[in-house]
C-alpha atoms as a PDB file:
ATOM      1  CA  UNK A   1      14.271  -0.850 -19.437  1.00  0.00           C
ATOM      2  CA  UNK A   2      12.694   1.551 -16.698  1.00  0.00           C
ATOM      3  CA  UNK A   3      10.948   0.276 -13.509  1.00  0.00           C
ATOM      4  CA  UNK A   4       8.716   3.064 -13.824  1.00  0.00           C
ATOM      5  CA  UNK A   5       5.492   2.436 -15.297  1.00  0.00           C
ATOM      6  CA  UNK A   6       5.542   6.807 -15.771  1.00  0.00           C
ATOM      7  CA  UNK A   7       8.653   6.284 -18.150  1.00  0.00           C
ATOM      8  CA  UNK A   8       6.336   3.564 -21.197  1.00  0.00           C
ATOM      9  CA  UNK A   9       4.166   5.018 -23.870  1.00  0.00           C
ATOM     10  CA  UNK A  10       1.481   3.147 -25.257  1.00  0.00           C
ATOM     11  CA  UNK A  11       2.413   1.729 -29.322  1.00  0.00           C
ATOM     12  CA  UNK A  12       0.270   4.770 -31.460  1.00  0.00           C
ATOM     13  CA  UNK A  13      -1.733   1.390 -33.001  1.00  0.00           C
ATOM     14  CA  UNK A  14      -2.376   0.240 -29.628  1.00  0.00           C
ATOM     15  CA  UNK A  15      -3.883   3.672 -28.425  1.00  0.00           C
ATOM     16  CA  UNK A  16      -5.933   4.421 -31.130  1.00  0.00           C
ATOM     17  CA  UNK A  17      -7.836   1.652 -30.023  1.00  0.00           C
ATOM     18  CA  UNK A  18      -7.909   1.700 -26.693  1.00  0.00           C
ATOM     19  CA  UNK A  19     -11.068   4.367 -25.042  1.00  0.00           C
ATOM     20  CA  UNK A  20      -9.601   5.621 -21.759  1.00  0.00           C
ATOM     21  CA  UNK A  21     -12.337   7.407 -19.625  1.00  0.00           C
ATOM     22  CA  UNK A  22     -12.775  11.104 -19.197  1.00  0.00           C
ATOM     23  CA  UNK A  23      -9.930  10.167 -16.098  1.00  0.00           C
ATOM     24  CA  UNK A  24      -7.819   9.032 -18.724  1.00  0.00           C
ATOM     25  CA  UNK A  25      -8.428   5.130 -17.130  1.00  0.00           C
ATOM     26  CA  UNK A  26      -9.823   1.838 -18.759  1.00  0.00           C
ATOM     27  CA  UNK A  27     -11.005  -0.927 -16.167  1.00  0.00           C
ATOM     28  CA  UNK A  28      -8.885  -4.230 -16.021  1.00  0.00           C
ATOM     29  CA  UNK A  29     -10.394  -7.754 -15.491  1.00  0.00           C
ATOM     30  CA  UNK A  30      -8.110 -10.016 -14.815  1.00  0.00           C
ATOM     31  CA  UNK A  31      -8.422 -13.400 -15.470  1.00  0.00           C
ATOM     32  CA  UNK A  32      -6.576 -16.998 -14.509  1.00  0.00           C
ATOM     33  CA  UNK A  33      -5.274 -18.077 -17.377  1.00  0.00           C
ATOM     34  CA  UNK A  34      -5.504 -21.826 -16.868  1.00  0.00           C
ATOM     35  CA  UNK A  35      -9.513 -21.712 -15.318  1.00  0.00           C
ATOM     36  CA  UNK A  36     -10.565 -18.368 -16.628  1.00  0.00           C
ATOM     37  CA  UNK A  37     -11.279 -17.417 -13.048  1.00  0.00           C
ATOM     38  CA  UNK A  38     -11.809 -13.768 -12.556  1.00  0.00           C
ATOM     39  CA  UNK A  39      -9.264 -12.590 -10.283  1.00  0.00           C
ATOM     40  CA  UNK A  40      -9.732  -8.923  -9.734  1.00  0.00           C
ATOM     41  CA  UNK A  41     -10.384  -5.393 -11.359  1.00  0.00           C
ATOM     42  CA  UNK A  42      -8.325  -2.855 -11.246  1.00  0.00           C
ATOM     43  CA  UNK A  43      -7.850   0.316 -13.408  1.00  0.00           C
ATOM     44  CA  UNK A  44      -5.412   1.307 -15.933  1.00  0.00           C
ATOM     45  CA  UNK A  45      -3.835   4.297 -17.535  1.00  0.00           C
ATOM     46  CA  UNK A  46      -1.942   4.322 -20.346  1.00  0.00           C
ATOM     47  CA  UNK A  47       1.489   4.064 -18.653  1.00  0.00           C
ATOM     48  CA  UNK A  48       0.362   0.998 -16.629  1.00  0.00           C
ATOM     49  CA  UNK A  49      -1.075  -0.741 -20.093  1.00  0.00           C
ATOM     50  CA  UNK A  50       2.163   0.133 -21.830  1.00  0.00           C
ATOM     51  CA  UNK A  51       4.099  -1.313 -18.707  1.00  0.00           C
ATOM     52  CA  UNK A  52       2.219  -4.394 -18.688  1.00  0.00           C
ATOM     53  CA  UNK A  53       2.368  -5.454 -22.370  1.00  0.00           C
ATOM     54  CA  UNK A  54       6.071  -4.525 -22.193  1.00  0.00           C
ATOM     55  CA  UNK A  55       7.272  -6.144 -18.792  1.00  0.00           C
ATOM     56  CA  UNK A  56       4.379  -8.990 -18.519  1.00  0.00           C
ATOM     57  CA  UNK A  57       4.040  -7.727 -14.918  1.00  0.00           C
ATOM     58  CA  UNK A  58       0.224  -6.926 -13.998  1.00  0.00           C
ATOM     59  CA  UNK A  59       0.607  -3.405 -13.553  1.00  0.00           C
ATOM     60  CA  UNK A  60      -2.492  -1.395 -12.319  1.00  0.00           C
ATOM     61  CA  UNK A  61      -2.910   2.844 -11.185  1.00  0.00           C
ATOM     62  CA  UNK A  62      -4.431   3.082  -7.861  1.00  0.00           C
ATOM     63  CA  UNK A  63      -7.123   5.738  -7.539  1.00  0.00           C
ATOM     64  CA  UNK A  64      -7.211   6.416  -4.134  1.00  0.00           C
ATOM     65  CA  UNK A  65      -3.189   6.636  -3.713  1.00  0.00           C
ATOM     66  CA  UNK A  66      -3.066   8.270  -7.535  1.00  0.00           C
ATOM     67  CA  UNK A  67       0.218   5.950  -7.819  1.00  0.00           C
ATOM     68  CA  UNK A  68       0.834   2.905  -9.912  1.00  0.00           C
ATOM     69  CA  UNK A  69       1.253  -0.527  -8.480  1.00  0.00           C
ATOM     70  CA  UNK A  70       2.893  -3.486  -9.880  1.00  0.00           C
ATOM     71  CA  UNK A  71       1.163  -6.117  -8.668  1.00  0.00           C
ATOM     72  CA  UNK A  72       3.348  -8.174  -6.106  1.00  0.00           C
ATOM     73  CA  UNK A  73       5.853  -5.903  -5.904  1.00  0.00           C
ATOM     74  CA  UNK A  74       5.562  -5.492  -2.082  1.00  0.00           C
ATOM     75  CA  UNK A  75       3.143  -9.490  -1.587  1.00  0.00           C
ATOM     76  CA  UNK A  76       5.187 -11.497  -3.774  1.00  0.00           C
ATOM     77  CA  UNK A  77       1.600 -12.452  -5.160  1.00  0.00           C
ATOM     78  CA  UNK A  78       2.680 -11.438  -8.590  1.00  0.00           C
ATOM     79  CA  UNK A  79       1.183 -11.582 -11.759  1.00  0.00           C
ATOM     80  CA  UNK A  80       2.652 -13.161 -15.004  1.00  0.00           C
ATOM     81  CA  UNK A  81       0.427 -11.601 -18.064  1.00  0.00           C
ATOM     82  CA  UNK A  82       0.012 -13.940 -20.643  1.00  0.00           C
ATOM     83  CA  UNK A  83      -2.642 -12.380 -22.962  1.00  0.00           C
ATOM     84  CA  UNK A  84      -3.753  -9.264 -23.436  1.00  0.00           C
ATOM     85  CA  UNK A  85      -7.038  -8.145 -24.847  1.00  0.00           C
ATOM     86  CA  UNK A  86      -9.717  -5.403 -25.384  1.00  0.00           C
ATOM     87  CA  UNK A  87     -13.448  -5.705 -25.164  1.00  0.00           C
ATOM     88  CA  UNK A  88     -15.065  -5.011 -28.969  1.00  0.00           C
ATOM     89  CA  UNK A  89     -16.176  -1.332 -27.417  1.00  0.00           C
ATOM     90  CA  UNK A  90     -12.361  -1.159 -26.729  1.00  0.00           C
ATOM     91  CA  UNK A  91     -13.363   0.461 -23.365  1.00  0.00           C
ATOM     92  CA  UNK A  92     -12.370  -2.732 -21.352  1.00  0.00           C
ATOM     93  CA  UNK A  93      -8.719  -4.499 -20.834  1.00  0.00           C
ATOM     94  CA  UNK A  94      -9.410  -8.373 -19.703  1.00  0.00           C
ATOM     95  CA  UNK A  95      -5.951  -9.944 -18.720  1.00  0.00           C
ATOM     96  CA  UNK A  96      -4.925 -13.542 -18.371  1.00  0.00           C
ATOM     97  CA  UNK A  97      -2.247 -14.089 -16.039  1.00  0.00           C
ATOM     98  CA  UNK A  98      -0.524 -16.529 -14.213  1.00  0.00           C
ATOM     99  CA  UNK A  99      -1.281 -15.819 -10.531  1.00  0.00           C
ATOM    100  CA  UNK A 100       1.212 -16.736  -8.001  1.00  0.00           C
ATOM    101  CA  UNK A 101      -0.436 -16.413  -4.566  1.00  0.00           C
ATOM    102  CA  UNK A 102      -3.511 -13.864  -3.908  1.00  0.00           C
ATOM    103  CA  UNK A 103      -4.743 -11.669  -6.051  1.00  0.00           C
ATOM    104  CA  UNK A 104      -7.332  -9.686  -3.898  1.00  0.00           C
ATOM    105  CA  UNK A 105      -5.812  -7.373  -1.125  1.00  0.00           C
ATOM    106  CA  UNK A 106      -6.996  -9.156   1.436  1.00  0.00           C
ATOM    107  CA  UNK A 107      -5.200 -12.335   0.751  1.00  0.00           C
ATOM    108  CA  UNK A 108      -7.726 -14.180  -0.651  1.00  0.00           C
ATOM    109  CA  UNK A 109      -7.019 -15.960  -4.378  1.00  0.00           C
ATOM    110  CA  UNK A 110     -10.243 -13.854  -6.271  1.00  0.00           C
ATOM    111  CA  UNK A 111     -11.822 -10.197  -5.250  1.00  0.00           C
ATOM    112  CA  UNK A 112     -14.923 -12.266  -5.807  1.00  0.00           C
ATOM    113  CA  UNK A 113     -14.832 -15.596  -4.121  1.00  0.00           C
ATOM    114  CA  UNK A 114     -17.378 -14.990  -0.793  1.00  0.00           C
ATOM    115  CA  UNK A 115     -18.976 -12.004  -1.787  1.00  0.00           C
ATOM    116  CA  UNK A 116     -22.411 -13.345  -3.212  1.00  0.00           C
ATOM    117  CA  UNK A 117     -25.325 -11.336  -3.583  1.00  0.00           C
ATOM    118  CA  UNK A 118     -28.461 -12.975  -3.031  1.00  0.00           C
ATOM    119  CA  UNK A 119     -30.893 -13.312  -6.292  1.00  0.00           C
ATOM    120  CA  UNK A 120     -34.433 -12.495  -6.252  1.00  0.00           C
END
């Protein structure tokens, strides 16, 4: 098996259902699998969702560096996928992992734990 997300191809089955956007991406929520805390969002191409069902490792394509990143590769905060699933549009990947460490970039455990917007 290749390190390199670049080197997996999605299953045919598998990518007949998944809708990539006109980027060729599908959003990722991930999820902790024991409290169903959302962890993060990241996007995915089909390399990095072939990579992840095949490896278990939460593996993710950066926008803004145009690279993939395997999650904890360079933290140690890695992610252990233990489910995989598509939304019923097939347009969204939600992913429950087993989080060791942060998820969010800035250490924190979620992307979404003091960010609240105020409701009118």
């Amino acid at each position: 098996m290749s390190d390199n997300p670049a080197d997996y191809e999605l299953a045919p089955a598998i990518a007949a259902k998944v809708r990539f956007n006109d980027a060729g991406l599908v959003p990722a929520i991930v999820q902790a699998a024991e409290t169903h805390e959302v962890l993060m969002m990241a996007w995915m191409d089909s390399h990095a969702l072939a990579f992840t069902l095949a490896t278990r490792r939460g593996t993710y394509y950066s926008r803004s560096r145009q690279e993939y990143w395997i999650k904890g590769l360079i933290s140690g905060h890695v992610q252990r996928v233990v489910s995989a699933s598509l939304d019923c549009d097939g347009d969204t990947v939600l992913l429950q992992v087993h989080q060791t460490g942060a998820a969010c970039h800035t250490g924190s455990r979620t992307c979404f734990d003091d960010r609240h917007l105020e409701l009118a």
